[in-house]
N, C-alpha and C. Protein backbone atom coordinates (compact mmCIF):
# COMPACT_ATOMS: atom_id res chain seq x y z
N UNK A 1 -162.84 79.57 -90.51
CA UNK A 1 -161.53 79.19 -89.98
C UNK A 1 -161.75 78.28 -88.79
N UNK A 2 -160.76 77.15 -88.79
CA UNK A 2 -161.26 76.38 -87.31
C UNK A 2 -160.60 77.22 -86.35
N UNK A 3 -161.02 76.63 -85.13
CA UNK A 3 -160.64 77.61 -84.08
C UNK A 3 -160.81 76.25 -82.96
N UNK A 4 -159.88 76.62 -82.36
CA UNK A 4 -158.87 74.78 -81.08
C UNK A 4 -158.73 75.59 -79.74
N UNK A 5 -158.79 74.81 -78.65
CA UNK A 5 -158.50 75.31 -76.92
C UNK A 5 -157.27 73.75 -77.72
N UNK A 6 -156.07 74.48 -77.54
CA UNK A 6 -155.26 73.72 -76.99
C UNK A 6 -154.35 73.55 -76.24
N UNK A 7 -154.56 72.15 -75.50
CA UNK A 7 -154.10 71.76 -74.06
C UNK A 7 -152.27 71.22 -73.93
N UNK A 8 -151.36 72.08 -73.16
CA UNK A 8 -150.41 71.91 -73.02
C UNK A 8 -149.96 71.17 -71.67
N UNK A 9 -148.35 70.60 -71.62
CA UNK A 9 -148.07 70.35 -70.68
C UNK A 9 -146.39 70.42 -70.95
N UNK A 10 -145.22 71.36 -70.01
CA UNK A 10 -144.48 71.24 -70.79
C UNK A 10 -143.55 70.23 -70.04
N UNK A 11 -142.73 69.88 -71.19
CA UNK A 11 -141.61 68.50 -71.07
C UNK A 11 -140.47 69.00 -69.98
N UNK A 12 -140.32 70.15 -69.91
CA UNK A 12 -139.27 70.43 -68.99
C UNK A 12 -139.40 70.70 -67.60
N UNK A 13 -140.42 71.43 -67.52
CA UNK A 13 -141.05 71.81 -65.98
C UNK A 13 -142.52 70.93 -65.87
N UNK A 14 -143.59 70.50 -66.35
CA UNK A 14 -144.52 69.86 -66.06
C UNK A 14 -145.18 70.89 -65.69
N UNK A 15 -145.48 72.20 -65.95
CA UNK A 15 -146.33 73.40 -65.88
C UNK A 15 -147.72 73.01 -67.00
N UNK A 16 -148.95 72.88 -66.97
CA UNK A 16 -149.77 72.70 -67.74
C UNK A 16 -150.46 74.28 -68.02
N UNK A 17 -150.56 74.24 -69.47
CA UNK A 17 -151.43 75.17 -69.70
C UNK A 17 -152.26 75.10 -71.23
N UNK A 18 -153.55 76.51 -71.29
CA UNK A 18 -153.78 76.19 -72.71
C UNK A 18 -153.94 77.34 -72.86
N UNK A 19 -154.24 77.30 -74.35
CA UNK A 19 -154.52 78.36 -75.26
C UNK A 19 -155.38 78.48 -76.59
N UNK A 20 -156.38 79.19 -76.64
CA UNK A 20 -156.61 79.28 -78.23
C UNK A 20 -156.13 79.67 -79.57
N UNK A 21 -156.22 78.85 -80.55
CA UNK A 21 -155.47 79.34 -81.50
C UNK A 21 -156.37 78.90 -82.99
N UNK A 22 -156.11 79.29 -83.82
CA UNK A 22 -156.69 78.93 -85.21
C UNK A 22 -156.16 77.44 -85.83
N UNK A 23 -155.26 76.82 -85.13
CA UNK A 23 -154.83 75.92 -85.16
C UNK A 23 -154.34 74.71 -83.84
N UNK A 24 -153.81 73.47 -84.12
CA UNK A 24 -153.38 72.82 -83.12
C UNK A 24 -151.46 73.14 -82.95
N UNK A 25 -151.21 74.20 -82.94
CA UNK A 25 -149.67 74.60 -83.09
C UNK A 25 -148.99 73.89 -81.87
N UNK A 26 -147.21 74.71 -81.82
CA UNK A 26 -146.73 74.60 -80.91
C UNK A 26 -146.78 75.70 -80.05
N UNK A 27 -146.30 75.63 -78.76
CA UNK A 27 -146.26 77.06 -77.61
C UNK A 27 -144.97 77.17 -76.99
N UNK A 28 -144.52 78.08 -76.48
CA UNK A 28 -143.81 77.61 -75.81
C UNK A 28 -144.57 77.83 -74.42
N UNK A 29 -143.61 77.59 -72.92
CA UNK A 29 -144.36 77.21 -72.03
C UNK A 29 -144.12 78.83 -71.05
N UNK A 30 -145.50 79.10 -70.79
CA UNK A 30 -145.39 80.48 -70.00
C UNK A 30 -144.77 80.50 -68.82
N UNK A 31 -144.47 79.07 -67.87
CA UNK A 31 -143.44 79.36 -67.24
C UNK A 31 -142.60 79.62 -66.76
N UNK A 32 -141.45 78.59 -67.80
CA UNK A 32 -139.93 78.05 -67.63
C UNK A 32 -139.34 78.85 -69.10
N UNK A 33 -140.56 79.07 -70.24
CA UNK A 33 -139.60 79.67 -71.41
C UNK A 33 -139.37 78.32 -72.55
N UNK A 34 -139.77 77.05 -72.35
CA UNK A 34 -139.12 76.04 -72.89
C UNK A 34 -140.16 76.21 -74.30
N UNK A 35 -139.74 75.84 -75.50
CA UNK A 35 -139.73 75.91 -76.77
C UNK A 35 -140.64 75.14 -77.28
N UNK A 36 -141.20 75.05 -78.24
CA UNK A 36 -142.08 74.28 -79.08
C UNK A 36 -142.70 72.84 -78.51
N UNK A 37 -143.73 73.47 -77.21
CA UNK A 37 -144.56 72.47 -77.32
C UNK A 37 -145.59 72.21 -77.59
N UNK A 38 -145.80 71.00 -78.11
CA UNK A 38 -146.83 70.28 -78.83
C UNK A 38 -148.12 69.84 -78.12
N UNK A 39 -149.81 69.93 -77.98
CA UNK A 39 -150.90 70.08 -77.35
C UNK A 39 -150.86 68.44 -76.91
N UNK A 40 -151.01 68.12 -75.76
CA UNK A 40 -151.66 66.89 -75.72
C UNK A 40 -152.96 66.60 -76.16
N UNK A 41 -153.52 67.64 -76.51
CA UNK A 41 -155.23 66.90 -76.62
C UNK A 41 -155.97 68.64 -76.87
N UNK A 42 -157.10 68.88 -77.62
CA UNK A 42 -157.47 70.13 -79.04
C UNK A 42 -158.54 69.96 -78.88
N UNK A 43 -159.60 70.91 -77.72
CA UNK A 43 -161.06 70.90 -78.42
C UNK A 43 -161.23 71.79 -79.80
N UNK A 44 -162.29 71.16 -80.25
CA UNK A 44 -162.56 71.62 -81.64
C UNK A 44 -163.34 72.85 -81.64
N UNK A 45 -163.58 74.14 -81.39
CA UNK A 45 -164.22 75.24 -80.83
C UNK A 45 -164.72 76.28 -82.45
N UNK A 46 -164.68 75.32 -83.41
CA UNK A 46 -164.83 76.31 -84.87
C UNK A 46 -166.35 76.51 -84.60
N UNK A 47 -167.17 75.93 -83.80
CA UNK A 47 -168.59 75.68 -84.11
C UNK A 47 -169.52 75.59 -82.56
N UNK A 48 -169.42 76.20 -82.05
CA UNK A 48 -170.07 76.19 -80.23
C UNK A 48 -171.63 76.65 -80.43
N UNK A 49 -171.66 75.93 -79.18
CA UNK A 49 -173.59 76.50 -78.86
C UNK A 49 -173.48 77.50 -77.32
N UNK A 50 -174.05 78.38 -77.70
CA UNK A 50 -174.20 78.82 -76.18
C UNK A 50 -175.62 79.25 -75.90
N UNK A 51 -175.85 79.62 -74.55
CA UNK A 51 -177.58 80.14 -74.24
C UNK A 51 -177.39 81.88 -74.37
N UNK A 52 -178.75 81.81 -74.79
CA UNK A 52 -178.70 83.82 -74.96
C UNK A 52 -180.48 83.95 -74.44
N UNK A 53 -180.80 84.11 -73.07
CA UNK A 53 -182.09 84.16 -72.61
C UNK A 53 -182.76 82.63 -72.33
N UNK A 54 -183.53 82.44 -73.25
CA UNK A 54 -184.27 81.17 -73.52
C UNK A 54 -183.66 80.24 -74.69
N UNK A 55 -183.01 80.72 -75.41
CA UNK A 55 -182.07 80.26 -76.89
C UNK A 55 -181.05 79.66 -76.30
N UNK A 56 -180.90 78.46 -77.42
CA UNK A 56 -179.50 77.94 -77.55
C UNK A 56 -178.99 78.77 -78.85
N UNK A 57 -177.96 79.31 -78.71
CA UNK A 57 -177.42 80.10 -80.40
C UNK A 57 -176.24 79.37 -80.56
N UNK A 58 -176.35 78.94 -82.46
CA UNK A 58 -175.15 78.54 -82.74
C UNK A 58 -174.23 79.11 -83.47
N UNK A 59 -172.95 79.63 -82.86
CA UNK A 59 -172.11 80.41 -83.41
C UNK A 59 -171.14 79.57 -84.12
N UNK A 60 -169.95 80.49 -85.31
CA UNK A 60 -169.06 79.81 -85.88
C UNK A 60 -168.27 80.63 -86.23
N UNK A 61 -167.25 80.21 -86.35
CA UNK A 61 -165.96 81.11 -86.77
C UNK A 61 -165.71 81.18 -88.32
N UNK A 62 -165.75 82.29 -88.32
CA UNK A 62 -165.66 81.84 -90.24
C UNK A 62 -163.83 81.91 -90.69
N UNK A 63 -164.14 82.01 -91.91
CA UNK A 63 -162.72 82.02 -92.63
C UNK A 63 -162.05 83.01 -92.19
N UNK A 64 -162.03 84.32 -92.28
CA UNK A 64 -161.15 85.23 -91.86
C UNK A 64 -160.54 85.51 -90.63
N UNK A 65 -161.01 84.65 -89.36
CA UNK A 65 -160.60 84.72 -88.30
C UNK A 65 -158.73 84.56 -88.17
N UNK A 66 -158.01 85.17 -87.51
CA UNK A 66 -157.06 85.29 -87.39
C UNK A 66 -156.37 84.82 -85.90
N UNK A 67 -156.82 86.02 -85.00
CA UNK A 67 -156.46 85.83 -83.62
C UNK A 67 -157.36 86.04 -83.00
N UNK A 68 -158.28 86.01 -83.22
CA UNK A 68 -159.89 85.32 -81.93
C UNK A 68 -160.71 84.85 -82.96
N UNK A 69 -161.81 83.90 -82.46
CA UNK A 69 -162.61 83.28 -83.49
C UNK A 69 -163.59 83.77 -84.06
N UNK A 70 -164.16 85.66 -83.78
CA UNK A 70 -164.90 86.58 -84.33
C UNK A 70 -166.04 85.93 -84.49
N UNK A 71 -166.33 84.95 -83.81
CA UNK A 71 -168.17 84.37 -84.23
C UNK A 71 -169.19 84.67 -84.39
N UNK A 72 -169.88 84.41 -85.16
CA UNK A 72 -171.01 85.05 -85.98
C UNK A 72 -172.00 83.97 -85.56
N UNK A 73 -173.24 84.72 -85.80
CA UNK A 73 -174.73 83.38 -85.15
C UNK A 73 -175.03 82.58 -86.57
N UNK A 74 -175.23 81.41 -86.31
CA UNK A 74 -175.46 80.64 -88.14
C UNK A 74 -177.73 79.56 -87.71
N UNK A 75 -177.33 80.30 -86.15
CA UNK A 75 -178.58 79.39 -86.01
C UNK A 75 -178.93 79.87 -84.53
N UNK A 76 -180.37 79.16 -84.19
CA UNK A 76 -180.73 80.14 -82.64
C UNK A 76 -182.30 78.72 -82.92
N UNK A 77 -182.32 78.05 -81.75
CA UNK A 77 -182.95 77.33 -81.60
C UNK A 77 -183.36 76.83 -79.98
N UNK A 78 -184.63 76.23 -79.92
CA UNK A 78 -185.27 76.35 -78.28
C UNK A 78 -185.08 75.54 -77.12
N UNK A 79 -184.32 74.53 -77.81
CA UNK A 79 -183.59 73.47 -76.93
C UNK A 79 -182.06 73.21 -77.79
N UNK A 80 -181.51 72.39 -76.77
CA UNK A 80 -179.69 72.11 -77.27
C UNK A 80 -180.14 71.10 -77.96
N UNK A 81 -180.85 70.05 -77.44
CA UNK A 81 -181.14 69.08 -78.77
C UNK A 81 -181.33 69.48 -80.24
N UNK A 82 -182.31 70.66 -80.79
CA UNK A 82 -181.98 70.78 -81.82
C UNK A 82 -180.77 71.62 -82.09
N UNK A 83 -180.34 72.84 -81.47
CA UNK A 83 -178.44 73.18 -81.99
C UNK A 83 -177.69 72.32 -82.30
N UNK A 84 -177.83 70.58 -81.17
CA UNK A 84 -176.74 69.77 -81.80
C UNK A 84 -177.11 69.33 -82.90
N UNK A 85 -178.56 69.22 -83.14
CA UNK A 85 -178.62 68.21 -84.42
C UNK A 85 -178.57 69.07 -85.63
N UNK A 86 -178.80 70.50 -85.63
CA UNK A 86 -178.10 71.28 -86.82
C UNK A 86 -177.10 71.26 -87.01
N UNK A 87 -176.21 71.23 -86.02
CA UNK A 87 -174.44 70.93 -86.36
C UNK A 87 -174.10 70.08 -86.95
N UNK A 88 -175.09 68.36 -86.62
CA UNK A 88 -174.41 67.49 -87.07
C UNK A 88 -175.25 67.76 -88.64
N UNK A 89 -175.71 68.20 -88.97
CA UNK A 89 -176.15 68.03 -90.36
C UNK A 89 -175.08 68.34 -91.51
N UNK A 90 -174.27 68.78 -90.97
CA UNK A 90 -173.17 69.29 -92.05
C UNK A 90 -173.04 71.08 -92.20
N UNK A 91 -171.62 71.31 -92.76
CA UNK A 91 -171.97 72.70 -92.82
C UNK A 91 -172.26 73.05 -94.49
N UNK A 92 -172.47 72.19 -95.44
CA UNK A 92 -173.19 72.34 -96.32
C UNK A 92 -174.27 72.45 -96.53
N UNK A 93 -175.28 72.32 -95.38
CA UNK A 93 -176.81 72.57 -94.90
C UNK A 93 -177.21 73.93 -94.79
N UNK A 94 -175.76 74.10 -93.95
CA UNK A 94 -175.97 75.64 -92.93
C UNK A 94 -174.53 76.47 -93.20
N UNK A 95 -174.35 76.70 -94.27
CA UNK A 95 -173.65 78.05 -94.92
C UNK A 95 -174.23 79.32 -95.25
């Protein structure tokens, strides 16, 4: 499942905020209450690297994720240079 930080700002009060979601949806704004707004701008978070000791580990959200991205490890490597370059290989590499 993809999984988004998306970045709000709302039209009525100018209150900024974000949120994660399984998608790039609407929010309304935790402020003021105002209705369906739309993200200015969606990191893509289905697929992150983080450090665990000496490791870079690469986690991913799979399909069933709902309301958190439940990430699972798909890889664990000794520098970030190679985590990124497993990512970019496709996820038909690394299923």
């Amino acid at each position: 499942m993809a999984w988004f930080c998306n970045y709000y700002q709302c039209a009525r009060c100018g209150y900024e905020w974000s949120d994660e979601w399984s998608c790039t949806c609407d929010d309304d704004c935790p402020h003021c209450g105002a209705r369906h707004m739309s993200p200015y701008e969606s990191d893509d978070l289905t697929e992150v690297i983080e450090t665990s000791e000496n490791e870079f580990v690469v986690l991913a959200s799979p399909e069933t994720a709902e309301h958190d991205p439940d990430y699972y490890e798909i890889g664990r490597f000794s520098t970030r240079q190679q985590a990124e370059r497993f990512l970019v290989t496709g996820p038909e590499l690394h299923d």
